[in-house]
C-alpha atoms as a PDB file:
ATOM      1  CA  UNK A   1       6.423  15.114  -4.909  1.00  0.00           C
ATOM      2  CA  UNK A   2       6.668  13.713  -8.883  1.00  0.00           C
ATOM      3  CA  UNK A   3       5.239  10.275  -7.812  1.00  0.00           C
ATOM      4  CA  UNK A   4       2.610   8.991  -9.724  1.00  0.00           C
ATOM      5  CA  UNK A   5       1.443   6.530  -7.147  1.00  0.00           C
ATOM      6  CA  UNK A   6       3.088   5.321  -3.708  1.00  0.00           C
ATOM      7  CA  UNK A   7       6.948   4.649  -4.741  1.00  0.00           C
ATOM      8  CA  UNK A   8       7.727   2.232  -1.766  1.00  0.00           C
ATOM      9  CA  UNK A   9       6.473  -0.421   0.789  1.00  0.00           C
ATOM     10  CA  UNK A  10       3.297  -1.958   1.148  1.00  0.00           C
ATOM     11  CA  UNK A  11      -0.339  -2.270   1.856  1.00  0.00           C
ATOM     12  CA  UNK A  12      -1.841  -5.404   3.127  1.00  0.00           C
ATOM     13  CA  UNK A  13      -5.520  -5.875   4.142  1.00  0.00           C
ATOM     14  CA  UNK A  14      -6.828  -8.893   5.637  1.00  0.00           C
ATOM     15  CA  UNK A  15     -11.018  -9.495   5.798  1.00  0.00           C
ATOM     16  CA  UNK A  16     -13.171 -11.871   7.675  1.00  0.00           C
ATOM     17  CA  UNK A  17     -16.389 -11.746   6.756  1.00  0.00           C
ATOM     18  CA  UNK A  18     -19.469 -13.893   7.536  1.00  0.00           C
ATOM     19  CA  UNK A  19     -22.623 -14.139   5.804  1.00  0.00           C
ATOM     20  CA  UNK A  20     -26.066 -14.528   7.322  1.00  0.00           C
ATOM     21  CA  UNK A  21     -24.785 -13.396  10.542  1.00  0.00           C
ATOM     22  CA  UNK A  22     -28.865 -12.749  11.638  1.00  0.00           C
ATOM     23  CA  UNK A  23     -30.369 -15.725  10.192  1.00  0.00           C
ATOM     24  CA  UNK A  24     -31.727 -14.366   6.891  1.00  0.00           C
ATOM     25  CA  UNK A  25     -30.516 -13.896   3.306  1.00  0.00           C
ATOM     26  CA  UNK A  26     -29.325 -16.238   0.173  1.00  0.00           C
ATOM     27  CA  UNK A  27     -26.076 -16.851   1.307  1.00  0.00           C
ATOM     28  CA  UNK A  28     -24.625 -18.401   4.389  1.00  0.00           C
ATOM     29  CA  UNK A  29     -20.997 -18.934   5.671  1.00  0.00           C
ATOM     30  CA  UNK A  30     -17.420 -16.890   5.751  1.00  0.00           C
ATOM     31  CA  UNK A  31     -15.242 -15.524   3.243  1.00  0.00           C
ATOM     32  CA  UNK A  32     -11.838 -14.314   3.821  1.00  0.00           C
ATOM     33  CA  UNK A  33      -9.469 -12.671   1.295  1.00  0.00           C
ATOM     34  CA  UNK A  34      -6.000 -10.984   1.807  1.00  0.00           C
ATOM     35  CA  UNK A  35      -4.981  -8.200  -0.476  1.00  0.00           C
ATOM     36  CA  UNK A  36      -0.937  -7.757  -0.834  1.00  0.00           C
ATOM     37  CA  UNK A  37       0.132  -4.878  -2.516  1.00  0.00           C
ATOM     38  CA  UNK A  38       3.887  -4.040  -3.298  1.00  0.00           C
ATOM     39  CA  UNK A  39       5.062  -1.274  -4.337  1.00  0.00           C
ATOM     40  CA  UNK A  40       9.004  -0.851  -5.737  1.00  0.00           C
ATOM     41  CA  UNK A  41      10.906   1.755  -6.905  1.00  0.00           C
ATOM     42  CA  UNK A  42      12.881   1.377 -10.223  1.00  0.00           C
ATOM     43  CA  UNK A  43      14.283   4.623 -10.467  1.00  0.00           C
ATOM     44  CA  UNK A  44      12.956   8.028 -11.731  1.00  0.00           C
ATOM     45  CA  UNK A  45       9.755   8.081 -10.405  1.00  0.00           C
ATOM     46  CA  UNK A  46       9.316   4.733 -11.698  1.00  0.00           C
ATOM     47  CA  UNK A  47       7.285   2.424  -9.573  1.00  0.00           C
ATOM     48  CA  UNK A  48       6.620  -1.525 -10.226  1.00  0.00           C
ATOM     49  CA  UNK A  49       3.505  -2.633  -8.396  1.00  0.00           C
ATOM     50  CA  UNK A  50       2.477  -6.044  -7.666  1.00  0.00           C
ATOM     51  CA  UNK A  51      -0.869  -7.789  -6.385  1.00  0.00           C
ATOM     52  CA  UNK A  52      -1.927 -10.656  -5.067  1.00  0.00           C
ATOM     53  CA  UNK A  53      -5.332 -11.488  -3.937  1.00  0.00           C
ATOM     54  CA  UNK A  54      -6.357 -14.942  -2.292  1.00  0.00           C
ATOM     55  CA  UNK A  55      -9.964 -15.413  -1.548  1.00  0.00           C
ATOM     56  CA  UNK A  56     -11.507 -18.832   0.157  1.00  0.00           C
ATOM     57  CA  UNK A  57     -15.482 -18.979   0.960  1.00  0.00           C
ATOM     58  CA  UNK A  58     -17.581 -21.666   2.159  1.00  0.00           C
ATOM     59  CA  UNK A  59     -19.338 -23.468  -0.686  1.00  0.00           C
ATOM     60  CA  UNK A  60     -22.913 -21.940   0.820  1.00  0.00           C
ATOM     61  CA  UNK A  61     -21.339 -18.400   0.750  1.00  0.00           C
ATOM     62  CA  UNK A  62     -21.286 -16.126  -2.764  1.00  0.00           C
ATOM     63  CA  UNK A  63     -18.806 -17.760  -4.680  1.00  0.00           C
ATOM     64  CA  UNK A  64     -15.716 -15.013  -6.163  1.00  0.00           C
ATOM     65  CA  UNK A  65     -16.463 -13.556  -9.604  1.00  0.00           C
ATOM     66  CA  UNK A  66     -12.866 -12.924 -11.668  1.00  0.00           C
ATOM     67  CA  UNK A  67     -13.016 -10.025 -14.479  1.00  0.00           C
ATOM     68  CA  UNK A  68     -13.768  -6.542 -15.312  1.00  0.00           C
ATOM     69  CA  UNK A  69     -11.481  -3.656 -15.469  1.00  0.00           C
ATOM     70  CA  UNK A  70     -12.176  -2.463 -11.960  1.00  0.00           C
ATOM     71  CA  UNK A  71     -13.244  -4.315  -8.385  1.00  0.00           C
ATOM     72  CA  UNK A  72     -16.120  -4.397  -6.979  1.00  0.00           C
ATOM     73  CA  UNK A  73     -16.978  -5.291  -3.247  1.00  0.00           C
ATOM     74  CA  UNK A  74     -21.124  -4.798  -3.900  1.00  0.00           C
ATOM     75  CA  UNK A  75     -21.461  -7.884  -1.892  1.00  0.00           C
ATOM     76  CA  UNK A  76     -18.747  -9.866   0.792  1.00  0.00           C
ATOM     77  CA  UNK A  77     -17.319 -12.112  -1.919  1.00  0.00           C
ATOM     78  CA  UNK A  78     -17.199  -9.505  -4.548  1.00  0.00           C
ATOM     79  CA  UNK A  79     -15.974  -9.209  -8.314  1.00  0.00           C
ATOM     80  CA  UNK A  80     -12.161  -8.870  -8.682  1.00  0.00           C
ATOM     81  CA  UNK A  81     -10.893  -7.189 -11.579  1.00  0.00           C
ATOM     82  CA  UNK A  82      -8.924  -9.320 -14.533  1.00  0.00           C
ATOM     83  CA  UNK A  83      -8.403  -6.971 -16.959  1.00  0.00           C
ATOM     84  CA  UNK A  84      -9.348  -8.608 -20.581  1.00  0.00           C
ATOM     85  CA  UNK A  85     -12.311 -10.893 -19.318  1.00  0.00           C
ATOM     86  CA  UNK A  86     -15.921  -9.686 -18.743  1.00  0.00           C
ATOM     87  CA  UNK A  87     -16.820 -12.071 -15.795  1.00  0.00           C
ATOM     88  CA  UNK A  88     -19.717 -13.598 -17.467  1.00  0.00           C
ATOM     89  CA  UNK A  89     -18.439 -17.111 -17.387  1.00  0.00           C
ATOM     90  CA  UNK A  90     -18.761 -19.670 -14.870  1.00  0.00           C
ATOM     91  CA  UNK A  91     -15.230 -20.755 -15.330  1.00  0.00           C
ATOM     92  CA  UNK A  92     -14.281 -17.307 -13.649  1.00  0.00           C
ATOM     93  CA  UNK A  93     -16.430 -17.933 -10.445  1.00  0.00           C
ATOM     94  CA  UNK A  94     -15.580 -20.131  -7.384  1.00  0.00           C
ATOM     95  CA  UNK A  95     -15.174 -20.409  -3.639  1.00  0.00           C
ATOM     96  CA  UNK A  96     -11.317 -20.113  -4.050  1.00  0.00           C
ATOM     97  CA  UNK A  97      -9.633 -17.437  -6.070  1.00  0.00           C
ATOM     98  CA  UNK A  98      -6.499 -15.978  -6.301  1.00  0.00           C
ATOM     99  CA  UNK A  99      -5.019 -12.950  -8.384  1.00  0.00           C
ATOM    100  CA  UNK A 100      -1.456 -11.939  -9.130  1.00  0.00           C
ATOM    101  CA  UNK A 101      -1.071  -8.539 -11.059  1.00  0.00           C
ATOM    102  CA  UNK A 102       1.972  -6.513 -12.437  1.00  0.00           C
ATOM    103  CA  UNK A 103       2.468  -2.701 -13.303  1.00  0.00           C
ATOM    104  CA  UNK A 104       5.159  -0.858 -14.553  1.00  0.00           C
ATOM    105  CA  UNK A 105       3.898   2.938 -13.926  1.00  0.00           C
ATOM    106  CA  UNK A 106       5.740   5.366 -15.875  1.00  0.00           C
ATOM    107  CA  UNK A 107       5.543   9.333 -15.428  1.00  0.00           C
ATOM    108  CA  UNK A 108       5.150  10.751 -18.667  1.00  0.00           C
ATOM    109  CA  UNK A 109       4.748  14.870 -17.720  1.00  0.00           C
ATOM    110  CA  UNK A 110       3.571  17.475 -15.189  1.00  0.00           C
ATOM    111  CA  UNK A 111       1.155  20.740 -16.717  1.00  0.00           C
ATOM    112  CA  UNK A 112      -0.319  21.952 -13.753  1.00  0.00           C
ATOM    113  CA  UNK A 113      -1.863  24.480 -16.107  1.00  0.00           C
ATOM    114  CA  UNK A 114      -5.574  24.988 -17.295  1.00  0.00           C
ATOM    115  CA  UNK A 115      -8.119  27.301 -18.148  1.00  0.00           C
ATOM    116  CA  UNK A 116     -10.023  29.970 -16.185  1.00  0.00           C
ATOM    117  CA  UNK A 117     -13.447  29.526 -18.099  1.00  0.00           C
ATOM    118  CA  UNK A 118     -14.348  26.600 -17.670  1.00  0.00           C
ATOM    119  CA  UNK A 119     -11.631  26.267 -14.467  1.00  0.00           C
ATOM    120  CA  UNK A 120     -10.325  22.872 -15.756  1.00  0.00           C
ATOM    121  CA  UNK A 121      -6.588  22.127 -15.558  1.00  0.00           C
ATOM    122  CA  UNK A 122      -4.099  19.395 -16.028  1.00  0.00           C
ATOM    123  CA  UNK A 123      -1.990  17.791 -13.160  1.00  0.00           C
ATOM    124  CA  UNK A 124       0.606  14.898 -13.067  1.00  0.00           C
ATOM    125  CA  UNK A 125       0.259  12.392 -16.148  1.00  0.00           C
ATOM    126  CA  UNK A 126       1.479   8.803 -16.220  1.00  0.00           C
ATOM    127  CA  UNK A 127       0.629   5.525 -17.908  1.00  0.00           C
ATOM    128  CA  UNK A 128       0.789   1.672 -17.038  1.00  0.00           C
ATOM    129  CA  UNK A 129       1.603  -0.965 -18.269  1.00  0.00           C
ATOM    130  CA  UNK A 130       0.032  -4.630 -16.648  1.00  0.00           C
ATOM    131  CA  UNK A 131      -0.404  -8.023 -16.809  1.00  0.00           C
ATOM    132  CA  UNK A 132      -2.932 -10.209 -14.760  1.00  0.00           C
ATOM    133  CA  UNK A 133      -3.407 -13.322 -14.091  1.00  0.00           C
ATOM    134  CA  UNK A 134      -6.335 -15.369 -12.111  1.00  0.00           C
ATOM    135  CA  UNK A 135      -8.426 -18.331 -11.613  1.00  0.00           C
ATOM    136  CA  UNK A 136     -11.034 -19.144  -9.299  1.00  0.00           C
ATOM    137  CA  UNK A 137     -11.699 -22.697  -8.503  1.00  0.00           C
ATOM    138  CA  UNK A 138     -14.518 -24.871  -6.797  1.00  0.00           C
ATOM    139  CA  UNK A 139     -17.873 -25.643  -7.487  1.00  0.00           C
ATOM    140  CA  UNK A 140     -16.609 -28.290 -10.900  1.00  0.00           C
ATOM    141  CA  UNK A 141     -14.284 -25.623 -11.873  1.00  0.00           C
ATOM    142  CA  UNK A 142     -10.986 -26.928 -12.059  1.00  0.00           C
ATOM    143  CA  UNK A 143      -9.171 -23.662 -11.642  1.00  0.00           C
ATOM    144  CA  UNK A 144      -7.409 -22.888 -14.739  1.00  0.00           C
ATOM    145  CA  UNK A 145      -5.419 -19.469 -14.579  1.00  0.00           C
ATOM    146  CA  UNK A 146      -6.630 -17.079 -16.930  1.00  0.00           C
ATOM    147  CA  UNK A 147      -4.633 -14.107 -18.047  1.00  0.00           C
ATOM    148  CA  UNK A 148      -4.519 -10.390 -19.734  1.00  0.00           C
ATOM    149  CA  UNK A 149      -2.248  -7.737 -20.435  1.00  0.00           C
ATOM    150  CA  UNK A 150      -2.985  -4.095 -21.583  1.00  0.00           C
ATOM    151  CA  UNK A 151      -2.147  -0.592 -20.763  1.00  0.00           C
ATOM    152  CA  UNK A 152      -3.532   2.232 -19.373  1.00  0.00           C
ATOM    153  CA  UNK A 153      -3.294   6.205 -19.617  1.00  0.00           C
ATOM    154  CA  UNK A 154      -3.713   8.115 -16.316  1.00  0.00           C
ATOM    155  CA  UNK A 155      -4.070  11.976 -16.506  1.00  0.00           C
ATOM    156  CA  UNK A 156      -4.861  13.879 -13.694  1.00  0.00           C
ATOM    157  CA  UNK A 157      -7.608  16.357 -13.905  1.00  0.00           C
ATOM    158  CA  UNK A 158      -8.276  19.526 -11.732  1.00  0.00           C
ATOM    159  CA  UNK A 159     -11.106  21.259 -11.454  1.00  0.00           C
ATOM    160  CA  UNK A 160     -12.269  24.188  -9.561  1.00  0.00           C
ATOM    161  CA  UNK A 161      -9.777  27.023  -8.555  1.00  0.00           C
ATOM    162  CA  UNK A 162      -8.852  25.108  -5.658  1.00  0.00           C
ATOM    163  CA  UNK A 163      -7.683  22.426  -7.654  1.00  0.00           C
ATOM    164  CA  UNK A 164     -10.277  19.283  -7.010  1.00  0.00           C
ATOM    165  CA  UNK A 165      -8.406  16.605  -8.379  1.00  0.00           C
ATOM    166  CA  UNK A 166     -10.194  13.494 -10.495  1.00  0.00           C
ATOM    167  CA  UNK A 167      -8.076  11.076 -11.481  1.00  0.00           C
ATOM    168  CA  UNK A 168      -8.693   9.419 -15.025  1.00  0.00           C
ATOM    169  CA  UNK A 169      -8.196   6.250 -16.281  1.00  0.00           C
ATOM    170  CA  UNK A 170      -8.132   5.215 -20.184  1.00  0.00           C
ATOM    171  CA  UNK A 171      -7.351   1.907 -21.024  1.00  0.00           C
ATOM    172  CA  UNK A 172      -7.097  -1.158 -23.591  1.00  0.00           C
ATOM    173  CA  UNK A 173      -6.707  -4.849 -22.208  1.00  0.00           C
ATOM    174  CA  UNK A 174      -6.665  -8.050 -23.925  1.00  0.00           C
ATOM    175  CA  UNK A 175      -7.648 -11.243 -22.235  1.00  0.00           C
ATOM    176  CA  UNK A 176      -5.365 -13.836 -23.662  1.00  0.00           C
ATOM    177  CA  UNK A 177      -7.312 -16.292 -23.660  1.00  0.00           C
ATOM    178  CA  UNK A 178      -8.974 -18.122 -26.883  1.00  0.00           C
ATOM    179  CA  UNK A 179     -11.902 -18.706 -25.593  1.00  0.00           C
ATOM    180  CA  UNK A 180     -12.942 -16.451 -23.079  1.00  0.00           C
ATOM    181  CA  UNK A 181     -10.718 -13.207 -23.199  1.00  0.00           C
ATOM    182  CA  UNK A 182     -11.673 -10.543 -25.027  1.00  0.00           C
ATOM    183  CA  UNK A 183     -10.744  -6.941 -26.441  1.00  0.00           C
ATOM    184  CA  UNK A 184     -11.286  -4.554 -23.865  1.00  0.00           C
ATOM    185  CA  UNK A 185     -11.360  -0.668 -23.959  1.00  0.00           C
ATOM    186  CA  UNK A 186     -12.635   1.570 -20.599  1.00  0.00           C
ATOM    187  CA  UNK A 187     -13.245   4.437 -19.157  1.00  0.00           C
ATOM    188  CA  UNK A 188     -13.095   5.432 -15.444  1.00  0.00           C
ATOM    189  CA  UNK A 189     -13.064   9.392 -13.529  1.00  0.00           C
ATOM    190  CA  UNK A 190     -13.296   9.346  -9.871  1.00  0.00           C
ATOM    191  CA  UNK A 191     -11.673  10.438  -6.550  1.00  0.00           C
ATOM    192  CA  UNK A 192     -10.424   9.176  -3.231  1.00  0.00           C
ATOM    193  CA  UNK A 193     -12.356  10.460  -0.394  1.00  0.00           C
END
């Protein structure tokens, strides 16, 4: 009940994927990626949650685009986020890529209280703290892992008298990097459906 996130187990998903399946379009060939996420208690509420994402595509298919703050599967190949890098360089795309991420989620309090006018209210808040670290290799890119650390504040915000929940993300990331990482600060309110 004063979970922040899932406290325990797992969630894999595996995807097969094949371009140009009807003979038109840019791109042609598969793309597979597996998605491993662990989740651990450590007491409290306390969850640590690790990721790893391995991608392989044919060199004719999209090639993998590492960076951002959040993923996005637009296309079959997709960007996957590195928090601390903007994606823009070509030493962050390939036809192989993999992804290993750590967060330490930490409840900080529960409101559950608003207002009536406007009927906004506050539910369960928590932060994180993460590092990632990626590469993506093929294409003459040799594959270097890249990596960024940062934290992020997650308050939960209801709306509505039946309590619509957003959640809300606020966070700073800095890609390690000399070259290519960067200062980060976003912004991000959605839901699950």
């Amino acid at each position: 009940v004063h979970s922040v996130s899932q406290e325990d187990g797992r969630r894999i998903k595996l995807n097969y994927e094949q371009y140009n399946a009807f003979g038109s379009g840019t791109f042609d060939g598969p793309v597979a990626t597996l998605d491993w996420r662990e989740y651990i208690s450590v007491g409290n509420n306390h969850v640590l949650s690790l990721r790893l994402v391995r991608g392989q595509a044919s060199s004719n298919a999209k090639p993998f685009e590492l960076g951002g703050n959040f993923d996005q599967f637009d296309s079959l190949a997709g960007s996957i986020a590195l928090r601390g890098y903007d994606g823009s360089s070509s030493k962050l795309r390939g036809s192989r890529m993999n992804l290993l991420s750590a967060e330490w989620r930490i409840p900080l309090m529960e409101v559950f209280d608003g207002w009536m006018a406007p009927p906004v209210g506050l539910g369960k808040t928590a932060m994180s703290v993460f590092v990632d670290t990626g590469r993506a290799s093929g294409e003459g890119n040799n594959g270097r892992y890249y990596t960024g650390v940062g934290v992020e504040f997650k308050p939960s915000v209801l709306l509505g008298l039946d309590n619509f929940l957003l959640d809300m993300r606020l966070g700073f990331a800095q890609g390690l990097d000399d070259d290519l990482g960067e200062t980060n600060v976003y912004f991000s309110l959605g839901t699950s459906f």
